[in-house]
C-alpha atoms as a PDB file:
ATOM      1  CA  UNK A   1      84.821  53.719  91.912  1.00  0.00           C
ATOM      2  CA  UNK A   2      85.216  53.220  95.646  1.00  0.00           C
ATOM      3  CA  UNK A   3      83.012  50.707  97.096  1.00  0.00           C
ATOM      4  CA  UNK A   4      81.548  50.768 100.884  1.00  0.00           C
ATOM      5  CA  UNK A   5      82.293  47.902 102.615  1.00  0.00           C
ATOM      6  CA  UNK A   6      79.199  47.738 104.669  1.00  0.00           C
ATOM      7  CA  UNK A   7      77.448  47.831 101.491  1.00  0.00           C
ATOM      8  CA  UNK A   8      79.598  44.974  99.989  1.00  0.00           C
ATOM      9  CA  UNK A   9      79.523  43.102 103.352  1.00  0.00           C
ATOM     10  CA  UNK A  10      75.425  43.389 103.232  1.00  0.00           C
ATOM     11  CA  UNK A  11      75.238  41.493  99.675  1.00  0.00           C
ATOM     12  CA  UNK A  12      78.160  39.031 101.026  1.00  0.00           C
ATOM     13  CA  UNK A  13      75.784  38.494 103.600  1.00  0.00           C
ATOM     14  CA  UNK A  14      72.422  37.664 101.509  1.00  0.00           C
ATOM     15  CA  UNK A  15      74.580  35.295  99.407  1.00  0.00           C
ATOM     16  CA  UNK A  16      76.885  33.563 101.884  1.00  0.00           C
ATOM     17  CA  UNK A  17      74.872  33.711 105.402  1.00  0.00           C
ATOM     18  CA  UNK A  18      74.177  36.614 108.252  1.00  0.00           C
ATOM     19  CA  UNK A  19      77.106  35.551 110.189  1.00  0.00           C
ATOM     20  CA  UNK A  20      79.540  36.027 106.682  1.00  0.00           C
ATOM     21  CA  UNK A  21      82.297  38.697 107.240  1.00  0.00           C
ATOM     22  CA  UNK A  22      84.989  39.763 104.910  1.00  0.00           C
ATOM     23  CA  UNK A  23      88.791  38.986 105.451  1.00  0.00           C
ATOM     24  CA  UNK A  24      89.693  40.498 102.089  1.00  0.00           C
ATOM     25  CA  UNK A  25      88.567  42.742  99.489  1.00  0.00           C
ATOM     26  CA  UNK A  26      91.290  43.721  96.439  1.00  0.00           C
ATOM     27  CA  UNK A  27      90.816  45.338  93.312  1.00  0.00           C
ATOM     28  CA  UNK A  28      92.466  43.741  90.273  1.00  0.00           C
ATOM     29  CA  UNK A  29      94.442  45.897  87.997  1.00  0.00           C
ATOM     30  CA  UNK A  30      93.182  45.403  84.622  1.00  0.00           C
ATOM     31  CA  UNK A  31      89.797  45.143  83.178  1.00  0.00           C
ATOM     32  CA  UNK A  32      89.261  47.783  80.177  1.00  0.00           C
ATOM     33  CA  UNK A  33      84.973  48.129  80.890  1.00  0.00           C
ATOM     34  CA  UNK A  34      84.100  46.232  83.868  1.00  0.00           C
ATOM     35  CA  UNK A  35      85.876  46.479  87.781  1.00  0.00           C
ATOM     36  CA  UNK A  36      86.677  42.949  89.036  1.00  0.00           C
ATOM     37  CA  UNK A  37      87.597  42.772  92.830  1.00  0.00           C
ATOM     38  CA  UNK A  38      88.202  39.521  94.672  1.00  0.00           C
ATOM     39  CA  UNK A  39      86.911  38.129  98.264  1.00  0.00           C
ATOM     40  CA  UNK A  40      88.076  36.399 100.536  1.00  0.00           C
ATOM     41  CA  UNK A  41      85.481  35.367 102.972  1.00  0.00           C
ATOM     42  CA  UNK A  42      84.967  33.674 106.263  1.00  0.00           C
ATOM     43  CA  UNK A  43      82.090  31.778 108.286  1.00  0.00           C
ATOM     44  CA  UNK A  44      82.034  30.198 105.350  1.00  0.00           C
ATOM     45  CA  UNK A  45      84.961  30.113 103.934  1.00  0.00           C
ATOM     46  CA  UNK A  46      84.963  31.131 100.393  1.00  0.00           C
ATOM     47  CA  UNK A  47      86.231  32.743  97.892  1.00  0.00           C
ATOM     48  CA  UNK A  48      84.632  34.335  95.029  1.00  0.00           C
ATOM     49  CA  UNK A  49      85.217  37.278  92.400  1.00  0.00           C
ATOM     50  CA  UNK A  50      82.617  40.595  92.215  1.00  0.00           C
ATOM     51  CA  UNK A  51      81.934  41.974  89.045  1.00  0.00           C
ATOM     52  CA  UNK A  52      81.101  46.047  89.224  1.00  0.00           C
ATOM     53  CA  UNK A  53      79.843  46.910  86.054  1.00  0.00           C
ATOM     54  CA  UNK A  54      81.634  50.762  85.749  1.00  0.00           C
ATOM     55  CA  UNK A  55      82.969  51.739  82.785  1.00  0.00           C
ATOM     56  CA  UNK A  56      84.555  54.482  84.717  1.00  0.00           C
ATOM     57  CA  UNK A  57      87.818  54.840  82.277  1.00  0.00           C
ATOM     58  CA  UNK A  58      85.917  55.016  79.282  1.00  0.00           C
ATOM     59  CA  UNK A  59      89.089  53.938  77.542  1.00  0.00           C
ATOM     60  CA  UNK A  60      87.103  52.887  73.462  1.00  0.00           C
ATOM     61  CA  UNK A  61      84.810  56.329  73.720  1.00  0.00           C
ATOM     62  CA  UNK A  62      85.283  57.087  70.188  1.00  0.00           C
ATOM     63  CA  UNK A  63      83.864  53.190  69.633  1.00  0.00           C
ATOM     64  CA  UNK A  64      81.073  54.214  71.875  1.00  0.00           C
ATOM     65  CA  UNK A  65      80.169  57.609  69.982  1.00  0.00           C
ATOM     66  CA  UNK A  66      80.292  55.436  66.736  1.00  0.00           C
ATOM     67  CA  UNK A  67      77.815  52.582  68.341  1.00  0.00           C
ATOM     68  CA  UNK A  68      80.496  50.284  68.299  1.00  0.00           C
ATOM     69  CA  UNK A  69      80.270  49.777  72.101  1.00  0.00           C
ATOM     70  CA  UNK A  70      76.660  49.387  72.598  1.00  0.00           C
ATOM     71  CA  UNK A  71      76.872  45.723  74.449  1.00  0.00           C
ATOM     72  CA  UNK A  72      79.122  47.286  77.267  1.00  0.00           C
ATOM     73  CA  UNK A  73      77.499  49.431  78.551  1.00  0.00           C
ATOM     74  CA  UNK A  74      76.815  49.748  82.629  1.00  0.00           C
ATOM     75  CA  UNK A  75      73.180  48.696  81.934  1.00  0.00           C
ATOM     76  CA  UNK A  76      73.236  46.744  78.818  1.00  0.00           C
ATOM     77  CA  UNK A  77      76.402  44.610  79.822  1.00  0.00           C
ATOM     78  CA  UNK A  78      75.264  42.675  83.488  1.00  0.00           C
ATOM     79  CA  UNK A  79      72.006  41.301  81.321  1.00  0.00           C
ATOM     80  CA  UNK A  80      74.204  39.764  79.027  1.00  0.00           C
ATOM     81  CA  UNK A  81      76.348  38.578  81.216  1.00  0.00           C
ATOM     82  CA  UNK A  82      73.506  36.713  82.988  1.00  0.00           C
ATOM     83  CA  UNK A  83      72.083  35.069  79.879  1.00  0.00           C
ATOM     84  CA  UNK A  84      75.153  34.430  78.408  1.00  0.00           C
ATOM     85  CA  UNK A  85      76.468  32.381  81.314  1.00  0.00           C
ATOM     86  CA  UNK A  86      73.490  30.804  81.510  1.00  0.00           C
ATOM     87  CA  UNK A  87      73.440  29.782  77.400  1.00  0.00           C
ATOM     88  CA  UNK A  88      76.835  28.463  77.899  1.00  0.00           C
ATOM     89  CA  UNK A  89      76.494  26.708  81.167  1.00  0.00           C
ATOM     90  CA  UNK A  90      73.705  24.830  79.222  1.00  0.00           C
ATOM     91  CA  UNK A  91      75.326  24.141  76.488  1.00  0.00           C
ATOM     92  CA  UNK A  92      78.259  22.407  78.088  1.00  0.00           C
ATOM     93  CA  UNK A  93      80.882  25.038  78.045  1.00  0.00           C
ATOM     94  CA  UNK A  94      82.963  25.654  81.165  1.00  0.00           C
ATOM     95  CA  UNK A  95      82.427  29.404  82.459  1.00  0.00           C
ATOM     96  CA  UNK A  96      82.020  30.609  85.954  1.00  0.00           C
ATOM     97  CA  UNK A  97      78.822  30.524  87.990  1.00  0.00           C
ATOM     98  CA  UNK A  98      77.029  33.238  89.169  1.00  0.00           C
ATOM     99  CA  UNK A  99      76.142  33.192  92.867  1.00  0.00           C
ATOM    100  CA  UNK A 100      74.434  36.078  93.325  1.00  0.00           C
ATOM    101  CA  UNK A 101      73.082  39.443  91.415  1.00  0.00           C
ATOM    102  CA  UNK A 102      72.193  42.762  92.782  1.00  0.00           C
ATOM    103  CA  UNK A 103      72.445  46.689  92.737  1.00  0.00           C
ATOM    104  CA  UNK A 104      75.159  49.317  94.980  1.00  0.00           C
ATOM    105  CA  UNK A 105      74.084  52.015  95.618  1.00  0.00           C
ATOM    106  CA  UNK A 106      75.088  53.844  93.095  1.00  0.00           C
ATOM    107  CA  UNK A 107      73.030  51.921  90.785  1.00  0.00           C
ATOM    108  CA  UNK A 108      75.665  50.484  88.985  1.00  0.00           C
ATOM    109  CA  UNK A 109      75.069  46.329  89.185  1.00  0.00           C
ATOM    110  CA  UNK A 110      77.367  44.005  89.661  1.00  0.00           C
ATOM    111  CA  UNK A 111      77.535  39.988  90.515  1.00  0.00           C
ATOM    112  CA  UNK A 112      79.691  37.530  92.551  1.00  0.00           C
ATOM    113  CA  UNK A 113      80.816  34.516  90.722  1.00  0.00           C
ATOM    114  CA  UNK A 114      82.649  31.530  91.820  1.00  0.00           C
ATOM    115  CA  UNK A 115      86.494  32.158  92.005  1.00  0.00           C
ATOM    116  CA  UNK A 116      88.505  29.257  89.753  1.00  0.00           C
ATOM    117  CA  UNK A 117      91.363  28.584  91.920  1.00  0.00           C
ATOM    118  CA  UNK A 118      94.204  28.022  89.423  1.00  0.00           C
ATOM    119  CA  UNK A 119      95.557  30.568  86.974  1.00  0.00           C
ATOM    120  CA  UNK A 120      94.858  32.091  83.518  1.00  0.00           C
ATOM    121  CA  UNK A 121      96.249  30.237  80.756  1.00  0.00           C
ATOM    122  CA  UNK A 122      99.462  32.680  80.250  1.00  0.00           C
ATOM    123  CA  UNK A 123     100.463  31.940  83.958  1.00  0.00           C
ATOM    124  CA  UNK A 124      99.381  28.679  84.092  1.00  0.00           C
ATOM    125  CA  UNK A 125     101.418  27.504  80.839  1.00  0.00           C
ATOM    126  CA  UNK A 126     104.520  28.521  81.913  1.00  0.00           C
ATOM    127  CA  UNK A 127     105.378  25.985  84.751  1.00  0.00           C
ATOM    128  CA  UNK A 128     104.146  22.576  82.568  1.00  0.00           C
ATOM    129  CA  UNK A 129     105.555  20.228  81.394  1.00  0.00           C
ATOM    130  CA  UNK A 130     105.000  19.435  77.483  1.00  0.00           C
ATOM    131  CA  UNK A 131     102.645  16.343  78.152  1.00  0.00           C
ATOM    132  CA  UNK A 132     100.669  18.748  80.464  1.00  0.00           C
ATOM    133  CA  UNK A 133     100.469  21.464  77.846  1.00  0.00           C
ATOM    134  CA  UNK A 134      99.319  19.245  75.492  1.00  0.00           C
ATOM    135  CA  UNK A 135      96.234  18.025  77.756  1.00  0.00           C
ATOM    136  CA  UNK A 136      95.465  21.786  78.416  1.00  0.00           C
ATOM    137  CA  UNK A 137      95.629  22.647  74.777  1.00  0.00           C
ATOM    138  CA  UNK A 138      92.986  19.812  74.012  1.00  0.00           C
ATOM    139  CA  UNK A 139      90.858  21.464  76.223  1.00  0.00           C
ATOM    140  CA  UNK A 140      90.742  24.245  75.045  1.00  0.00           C
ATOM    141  CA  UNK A 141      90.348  22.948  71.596  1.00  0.00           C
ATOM    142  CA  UNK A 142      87.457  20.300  72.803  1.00  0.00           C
ATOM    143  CA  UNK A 143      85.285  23.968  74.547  1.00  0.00           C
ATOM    144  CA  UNK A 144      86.246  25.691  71.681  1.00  0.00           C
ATOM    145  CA  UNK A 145      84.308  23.258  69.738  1.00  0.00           C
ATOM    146  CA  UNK A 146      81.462  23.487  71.689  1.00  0.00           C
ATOM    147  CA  UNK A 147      81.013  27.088  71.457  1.00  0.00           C
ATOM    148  CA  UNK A 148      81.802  27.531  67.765  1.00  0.00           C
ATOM    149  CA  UNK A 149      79.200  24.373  66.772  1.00  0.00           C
ATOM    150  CA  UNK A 150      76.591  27.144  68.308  1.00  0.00           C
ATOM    151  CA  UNK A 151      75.171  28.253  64.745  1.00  0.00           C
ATOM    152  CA  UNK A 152      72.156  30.066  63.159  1.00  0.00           C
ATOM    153  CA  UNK A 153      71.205  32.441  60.494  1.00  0.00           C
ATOM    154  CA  UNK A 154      71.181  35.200  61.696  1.00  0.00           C
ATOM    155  CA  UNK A 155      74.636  37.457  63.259  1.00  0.00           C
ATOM    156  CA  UNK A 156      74.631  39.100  66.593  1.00  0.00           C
ATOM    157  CA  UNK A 157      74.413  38.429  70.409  1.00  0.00           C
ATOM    158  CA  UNK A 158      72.307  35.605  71.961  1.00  0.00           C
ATOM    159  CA  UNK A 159      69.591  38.194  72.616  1.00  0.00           C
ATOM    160  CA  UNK A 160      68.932  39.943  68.852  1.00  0.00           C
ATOM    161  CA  UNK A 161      66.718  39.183  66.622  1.00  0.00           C
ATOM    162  CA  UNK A 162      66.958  38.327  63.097  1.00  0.00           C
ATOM    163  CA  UNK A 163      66.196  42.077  62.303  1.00  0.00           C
ATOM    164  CA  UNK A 164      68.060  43.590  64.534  1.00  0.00           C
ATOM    165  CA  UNK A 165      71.317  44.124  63.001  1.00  0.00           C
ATOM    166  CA  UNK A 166      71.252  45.614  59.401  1.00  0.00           C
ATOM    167  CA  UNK A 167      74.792  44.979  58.484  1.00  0.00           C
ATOM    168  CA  UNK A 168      76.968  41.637  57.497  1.00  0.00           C
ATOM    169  CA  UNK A 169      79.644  41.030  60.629  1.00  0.00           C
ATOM    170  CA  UNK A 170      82.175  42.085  57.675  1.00  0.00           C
ATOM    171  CA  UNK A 171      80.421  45.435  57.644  1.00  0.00           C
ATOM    172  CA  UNK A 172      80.478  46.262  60.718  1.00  0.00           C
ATOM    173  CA  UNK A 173      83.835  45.692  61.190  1.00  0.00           C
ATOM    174  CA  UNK A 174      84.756  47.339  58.029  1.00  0.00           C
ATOM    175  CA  UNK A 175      83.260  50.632  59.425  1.00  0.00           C
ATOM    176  CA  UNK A 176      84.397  50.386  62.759  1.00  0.00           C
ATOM    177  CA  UNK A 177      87.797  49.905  61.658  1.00  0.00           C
ATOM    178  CA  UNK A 178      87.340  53.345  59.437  1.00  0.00           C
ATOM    179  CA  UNK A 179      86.542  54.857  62.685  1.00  0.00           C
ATOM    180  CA  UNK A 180      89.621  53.476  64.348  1.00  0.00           C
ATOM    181  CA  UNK A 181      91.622  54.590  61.992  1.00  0.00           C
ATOM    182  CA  UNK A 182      90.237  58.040  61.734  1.00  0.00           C
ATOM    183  CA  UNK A 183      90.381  58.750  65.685  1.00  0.00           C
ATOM    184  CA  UNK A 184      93.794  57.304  65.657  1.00  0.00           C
ATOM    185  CA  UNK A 185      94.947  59.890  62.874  1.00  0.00           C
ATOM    186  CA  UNK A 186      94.161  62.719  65.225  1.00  0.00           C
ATOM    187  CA  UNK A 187      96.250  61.600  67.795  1.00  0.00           C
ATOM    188  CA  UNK A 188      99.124  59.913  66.425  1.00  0.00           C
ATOM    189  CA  UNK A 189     101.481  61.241  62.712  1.00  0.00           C
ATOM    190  CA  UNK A 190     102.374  58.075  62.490  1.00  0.00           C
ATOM    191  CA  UNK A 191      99.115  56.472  61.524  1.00  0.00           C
ATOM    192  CA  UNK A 192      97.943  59.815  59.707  1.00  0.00           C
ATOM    193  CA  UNK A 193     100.612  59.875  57.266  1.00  0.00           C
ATOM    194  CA  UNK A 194      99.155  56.626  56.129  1.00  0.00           C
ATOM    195  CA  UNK A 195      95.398  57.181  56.858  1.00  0.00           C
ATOM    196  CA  UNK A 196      94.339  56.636  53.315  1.00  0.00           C
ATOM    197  CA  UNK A 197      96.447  53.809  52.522  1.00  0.00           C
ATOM    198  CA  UNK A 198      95.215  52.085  55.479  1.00  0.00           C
ATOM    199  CA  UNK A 199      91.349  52.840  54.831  1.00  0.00           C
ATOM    200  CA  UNK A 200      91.698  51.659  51.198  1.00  0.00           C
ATOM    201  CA  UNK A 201      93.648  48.366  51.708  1.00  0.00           C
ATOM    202  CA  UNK A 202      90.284  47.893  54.616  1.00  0.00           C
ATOM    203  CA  UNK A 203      87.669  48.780  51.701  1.00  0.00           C
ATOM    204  CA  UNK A 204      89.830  46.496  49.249  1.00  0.00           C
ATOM    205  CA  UNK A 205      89.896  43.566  51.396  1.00  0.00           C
ATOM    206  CA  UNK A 206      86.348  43.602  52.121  1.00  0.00           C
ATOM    207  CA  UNK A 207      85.512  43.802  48.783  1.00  0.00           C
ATOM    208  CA  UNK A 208      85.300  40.291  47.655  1.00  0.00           C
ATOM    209  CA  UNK A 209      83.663  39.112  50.709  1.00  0.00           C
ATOM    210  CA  UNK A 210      80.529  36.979  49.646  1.00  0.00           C
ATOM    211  CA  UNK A 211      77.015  36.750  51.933  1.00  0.00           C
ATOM    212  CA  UNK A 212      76.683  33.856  53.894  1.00  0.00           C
ATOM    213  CA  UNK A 213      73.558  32.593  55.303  1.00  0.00           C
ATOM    214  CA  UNK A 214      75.014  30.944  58.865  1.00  0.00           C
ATOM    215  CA  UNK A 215      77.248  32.401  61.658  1.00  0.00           C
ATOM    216  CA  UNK A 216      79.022  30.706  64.703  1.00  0.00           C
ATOM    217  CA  UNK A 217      78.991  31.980  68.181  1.00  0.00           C
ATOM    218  CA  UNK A 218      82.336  33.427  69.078  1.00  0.00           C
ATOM    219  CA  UNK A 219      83.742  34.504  72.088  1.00  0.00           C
ATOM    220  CA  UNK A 220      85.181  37.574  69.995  1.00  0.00           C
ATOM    221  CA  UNK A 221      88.734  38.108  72.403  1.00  0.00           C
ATOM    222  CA  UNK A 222      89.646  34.925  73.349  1.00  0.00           C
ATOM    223  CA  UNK A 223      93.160  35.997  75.137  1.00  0.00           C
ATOM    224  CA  UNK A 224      94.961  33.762  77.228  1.00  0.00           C
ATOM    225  CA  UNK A 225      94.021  35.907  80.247  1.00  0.00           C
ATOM    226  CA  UNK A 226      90.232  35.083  79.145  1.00  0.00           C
ATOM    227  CA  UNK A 227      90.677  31.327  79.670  1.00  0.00           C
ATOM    228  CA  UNK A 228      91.308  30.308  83.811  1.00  0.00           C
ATOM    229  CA  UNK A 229      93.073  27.098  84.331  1.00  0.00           C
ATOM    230  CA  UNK A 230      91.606  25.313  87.940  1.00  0.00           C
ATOM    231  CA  UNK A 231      94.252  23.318  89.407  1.00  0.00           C
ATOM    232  CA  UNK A 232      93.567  20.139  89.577  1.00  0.00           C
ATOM    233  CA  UNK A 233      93.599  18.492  93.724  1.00  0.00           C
ATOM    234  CA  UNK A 234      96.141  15.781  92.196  1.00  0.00           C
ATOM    235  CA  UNK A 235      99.943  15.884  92.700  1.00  0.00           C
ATOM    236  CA  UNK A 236     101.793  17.975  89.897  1.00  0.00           C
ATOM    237  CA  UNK A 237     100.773  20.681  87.635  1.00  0.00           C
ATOM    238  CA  UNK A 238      97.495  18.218  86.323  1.00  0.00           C
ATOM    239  CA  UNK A 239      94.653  20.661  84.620  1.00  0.00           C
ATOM    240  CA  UNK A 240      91.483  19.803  86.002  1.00  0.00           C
ATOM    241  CA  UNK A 241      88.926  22.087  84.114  1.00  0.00           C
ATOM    242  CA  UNK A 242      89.820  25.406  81.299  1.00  0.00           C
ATOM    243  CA  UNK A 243      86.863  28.100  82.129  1.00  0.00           C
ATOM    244  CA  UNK A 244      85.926  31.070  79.393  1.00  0.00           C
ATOM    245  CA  UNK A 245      85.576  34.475  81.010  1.00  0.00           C
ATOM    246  CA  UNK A 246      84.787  38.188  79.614  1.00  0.00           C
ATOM    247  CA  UNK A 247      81.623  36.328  77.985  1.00  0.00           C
ATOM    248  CA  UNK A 248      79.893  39.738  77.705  1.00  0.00           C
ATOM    249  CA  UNK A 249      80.807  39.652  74.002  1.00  0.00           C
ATOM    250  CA  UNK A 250      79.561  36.340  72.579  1.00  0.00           C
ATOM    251  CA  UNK A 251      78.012  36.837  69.601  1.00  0.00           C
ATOM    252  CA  UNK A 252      77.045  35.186  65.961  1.00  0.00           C
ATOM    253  CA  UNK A 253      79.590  36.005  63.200  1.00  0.00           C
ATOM    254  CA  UNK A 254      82.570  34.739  60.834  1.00  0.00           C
ATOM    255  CA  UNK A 255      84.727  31.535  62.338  1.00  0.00           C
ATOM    256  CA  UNK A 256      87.610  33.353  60.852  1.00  0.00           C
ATOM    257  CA  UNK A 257      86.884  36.573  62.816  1.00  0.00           C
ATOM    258  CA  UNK A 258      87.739  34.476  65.709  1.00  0.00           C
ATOM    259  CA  UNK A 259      90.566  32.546  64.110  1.00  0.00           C
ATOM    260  CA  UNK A 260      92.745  35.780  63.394  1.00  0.00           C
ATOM    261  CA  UNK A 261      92.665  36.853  66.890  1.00  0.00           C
ATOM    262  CA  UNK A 262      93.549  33.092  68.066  1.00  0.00           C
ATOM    263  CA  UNK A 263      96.538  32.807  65.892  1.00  0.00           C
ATOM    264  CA  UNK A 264      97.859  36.014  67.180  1.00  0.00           C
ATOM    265  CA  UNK A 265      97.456  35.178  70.596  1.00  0.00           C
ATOM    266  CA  UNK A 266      98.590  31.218  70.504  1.00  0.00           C
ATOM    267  CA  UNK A 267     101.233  31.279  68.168  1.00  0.00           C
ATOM    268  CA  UNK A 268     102.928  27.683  67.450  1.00  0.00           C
ATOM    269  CA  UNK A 269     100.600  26.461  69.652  1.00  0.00           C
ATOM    270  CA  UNK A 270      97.084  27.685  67.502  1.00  0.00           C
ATOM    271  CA  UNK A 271      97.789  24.148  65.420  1.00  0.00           C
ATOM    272  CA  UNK A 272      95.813  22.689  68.450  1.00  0.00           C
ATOM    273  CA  UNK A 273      92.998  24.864  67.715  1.00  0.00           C
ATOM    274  CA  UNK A 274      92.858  25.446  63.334  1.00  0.00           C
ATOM    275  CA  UNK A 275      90.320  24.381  61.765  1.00  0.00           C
ATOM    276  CA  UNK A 276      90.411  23.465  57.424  1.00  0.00           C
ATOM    277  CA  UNK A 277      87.105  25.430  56.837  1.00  0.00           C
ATOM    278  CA  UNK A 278      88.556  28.728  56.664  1.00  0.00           C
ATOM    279  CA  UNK A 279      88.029  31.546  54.017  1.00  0.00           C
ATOM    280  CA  UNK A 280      91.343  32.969  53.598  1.00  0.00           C
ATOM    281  CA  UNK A 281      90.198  35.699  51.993  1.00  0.00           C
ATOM    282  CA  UNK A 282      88.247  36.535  54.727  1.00  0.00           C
ATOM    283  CA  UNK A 283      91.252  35.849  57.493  1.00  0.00           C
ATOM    284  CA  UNK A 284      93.065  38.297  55.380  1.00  0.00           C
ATOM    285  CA  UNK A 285      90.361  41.160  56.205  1.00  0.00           C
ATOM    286  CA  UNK A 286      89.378  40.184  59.524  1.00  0.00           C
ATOM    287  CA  UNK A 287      93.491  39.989  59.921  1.00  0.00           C
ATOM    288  CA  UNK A 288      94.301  43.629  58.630  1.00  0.00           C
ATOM    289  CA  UNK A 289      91.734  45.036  60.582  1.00  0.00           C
ATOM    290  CA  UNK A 290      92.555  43.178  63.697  1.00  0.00           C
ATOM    291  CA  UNK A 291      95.930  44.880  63.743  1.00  0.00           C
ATOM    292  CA  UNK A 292      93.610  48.163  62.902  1.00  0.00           C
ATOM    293  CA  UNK A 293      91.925  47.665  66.664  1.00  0.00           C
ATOM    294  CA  UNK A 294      94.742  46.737  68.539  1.00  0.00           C
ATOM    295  CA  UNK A 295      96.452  49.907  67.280  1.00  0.00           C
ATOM    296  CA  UNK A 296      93.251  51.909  68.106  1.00  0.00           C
ATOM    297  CA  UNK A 297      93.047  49.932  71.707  1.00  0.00           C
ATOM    298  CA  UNK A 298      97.378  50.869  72.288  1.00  0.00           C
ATOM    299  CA  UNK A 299      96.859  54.024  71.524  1.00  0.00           C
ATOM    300  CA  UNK A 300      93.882  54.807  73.657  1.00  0.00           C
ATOM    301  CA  UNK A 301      95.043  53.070  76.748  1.00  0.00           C
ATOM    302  CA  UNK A 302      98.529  55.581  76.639  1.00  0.00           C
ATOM    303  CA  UNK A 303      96.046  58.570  76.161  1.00  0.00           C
ATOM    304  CA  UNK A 304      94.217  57.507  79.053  1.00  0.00           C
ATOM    305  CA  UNK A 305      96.063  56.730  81.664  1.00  0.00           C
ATOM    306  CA  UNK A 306      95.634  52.604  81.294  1.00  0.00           C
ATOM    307  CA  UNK A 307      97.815  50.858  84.073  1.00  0.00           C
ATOM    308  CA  UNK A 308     100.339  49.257  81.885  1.00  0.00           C
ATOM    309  CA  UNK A 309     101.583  51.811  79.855  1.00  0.00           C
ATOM    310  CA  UNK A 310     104.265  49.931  78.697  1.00  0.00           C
ATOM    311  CA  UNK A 311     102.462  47.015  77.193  1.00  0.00           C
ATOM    312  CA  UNK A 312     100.049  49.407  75.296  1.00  0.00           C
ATOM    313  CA  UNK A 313     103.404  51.205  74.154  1.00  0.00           C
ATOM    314  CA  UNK A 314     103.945  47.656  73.071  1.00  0.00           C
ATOM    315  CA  UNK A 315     100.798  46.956  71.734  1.00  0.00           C
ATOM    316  CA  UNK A 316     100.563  50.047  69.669  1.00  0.00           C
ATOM    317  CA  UNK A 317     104.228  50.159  68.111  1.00  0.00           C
ATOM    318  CA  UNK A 318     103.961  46.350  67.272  1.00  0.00           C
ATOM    319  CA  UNK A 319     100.552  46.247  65.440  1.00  0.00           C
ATOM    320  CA  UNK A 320     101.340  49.763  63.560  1.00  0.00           C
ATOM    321  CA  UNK A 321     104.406  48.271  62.621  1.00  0.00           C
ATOM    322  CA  UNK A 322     102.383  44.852  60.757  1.00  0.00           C
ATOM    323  CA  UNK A 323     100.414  47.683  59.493  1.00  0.00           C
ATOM    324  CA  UNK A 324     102.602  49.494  57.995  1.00  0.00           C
ATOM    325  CA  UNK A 325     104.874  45.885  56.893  1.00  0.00           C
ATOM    326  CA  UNK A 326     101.838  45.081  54.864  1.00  0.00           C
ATOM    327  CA  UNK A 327     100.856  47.810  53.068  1.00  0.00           C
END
C-alpha cells in the first residue's frame, strides 16, 4: 500500500511537534499481516517505527475462510494491539510504547511506537560473547516468566470472555491443522500422498488430551525476530533491555503450545527457558501440528509471492520432511 507523505508527515506532526519533518521513511521487508515502515525524524530528532495495519498479501486466506485468522484482521488487530501493550506494559513486561494512534486515509489504522535501537535477538546473538549470551538468555527467561505467570480459567485473548470461545486450545488447533493440511493437499503431491496419514496421527495425538481448568498467556510465535535487543550506552556488546513485539496474538492457552515453538526456534539454547511442568503428551500434539503450520505457512508464502522465497522453500521442505520422518 503506498502511503502519502503529506499524510504521514501530518500525523508525524500531531505526535512530534508542527515544526517535525521527515528525513526518512523505509518500508521493511517482512511482516506476513501488518506493514511496518521506519522514521527517521528531525526537529526533534527521533526515531520511531509505524505500524499500517494492511493485510494486503493475504498470505493464511484459507486460515481466514476457516476463522482461524479472526484476531488479524485490519480492524480487529490495531485494538488489540492497543490493549495488549497496555496489559503488558502493566504487568512488567518489556514491549514497545505506543506514541501515537490514528487513521490514513484509506481507513486502514496504524500507530507509531518507539524504535528499540539495538537488534532482534538473531542479529544481536551473533556478535557476543558467551558471558553476554548468557545475560541475554536470562532475560529472556526472567520476561518470559512474567508473561506465562499471567493465568485464568478461561482460554483466549485478553479481551474474550469466558463464553466466548466454545472449543479447548487443543481443539482449535486440532481443526485448524485439518484445514492446513487439506489446503496444502491441493497444492502440493507431496503432502497429498500422505493427507490421511497426517490427519489421523493429528486426531490420534489429540486424543488423550485431558480438560484443564487454567491457561497461561502466551505470546503464541515467539521467534527470535519477535524479541529486540536495545543496546546498552556502555562499552561492548552489554544488553540493556529484551522487548516482545508482534503482541497482536497474546492469548490464554497450553504452556506447552508455547514450549514446542520455543524449542524449535532456540535450540541448545531453549535449556535457559524449559520449564519441568510440561505434559509431554501434549508437546507431542502441539509438536506434530506445529510442523503441520509451518508447512501450511512455506507453502503459502511460495504461492504468493512472499519476499524470501528461498527461506519458505526452506521452511516448507524442512518441516514436511519431520512430517513425513515421524509418521
Amino acid at each position: 500500500m503506498a502511503l502519502d507523505p503529506n499524510e504521514v508527515l501530518l500525523h508525524v506532526r500531531h505526535c512530534f511537534g508542527a515544526t517535525c519533518d521527515i528525513e526518512s521513511f523505509v518500508q521493511f521487508k517482512g511482516g506476513a499481516r501488518k506493514q511496518v515502515f521506519f522514521l527517521q525524524l528531525r526537529n526533534p530528532s527521533v526515531q520511531c517505527v509505524m505500524y499500517l495495519w494492511h493485510n494486503a498479501e493475504n498470505y493464511f486466506s484459507e486460515r481466514v475462510a476457516g476463522g482461524f485468522e479472526a484476531t488479524q484482521t485490519d480492524d480487529k488487530a490495531p485494538d488489540l494491539f492497543l490493549t495488549n501493550t497496555r496489559y503488558l506494559l502493566a504487568q512488567g513486561i518489556n514491549v514497545p510504547r505506543v506514541l501515537y494512534a490514528g487513521v490514513v486515509a484509506s481507513g486502514h489504522r496504524f500507530a507509531f511506537v518507539e524504535q528499540i535501537i539495538g537488534a532482534d535477538f538473531n542479529t544481536f546473538v551473533a556478535a557476543l560473547d558467551a558471558a553476554a549470551k548468557h545475560a541475554l538468555l536470562l532475560q529472556i527467561r526472567d520476561q518470559l516468566a512474567k508473561l506465562h505467570a499471567q493465568q485464568r480459567d478461561y482460554p483466549g485473548g485478553l479481551l474474550d470472555l469466558p463464553g466466548d470461545q466454545s472449543q479447548t486450545p487443543q481443539d482449535v488447533i486440532l481443526a485448524r491443522a485439518l484445514l492446513e493440511v487439506a489446503a496444502t493437499s491441493e497444492v502440493r503431491p507431496a503432502v497429498a500422498e500422505q493427507q490421511t496419514q497426517i490427519s489421523a496421527k493429528l486426531r490420534a495425538l489429540r486424543a488423550p488430551l485431558a480438560p484443564r481448568s487454567s491457561y497461561h498467556l502466551l505470546h503464541g510465535e515467539l521467534a527470535g525476530s519477535h524479541v529486540l535487543v536495545q543496546q546498552s550506552d556502555q562499552a561492548g556488546n552489554e544488553v540493556a533491555a529484551i522487548y516482545f513485539v508482534d503482541i497482536e496474538g497474546i492469548h490464554f492457552a497450553d504452556l506447552e503450545f508455547e514450549h514446542t515453538f520455543l524449542q524449535l526456534i532456540y535450540g541448545a539454547d531453549y535449556r535457559y527457558l524449559t520449564r519441568t511442568d510440561l505434559d509431554p503428551a501434549r508437546m507431542a500434539f502441539y509438536k506434530f501440528a506445529m510442523h503441520v503450520s509451518l508447512v501450511y505457512a512455506g507453502s503459502c508464502f511460495m504461492l504468493r509471492g512472499f519476499h524470501n522465497l528461498p527461506w519458505a522453500e526452506s521452511l516448507f521442505k524442512g518441516h514436511l520432511a519431520q512430517i513425513l520422518n515421524s509418521l
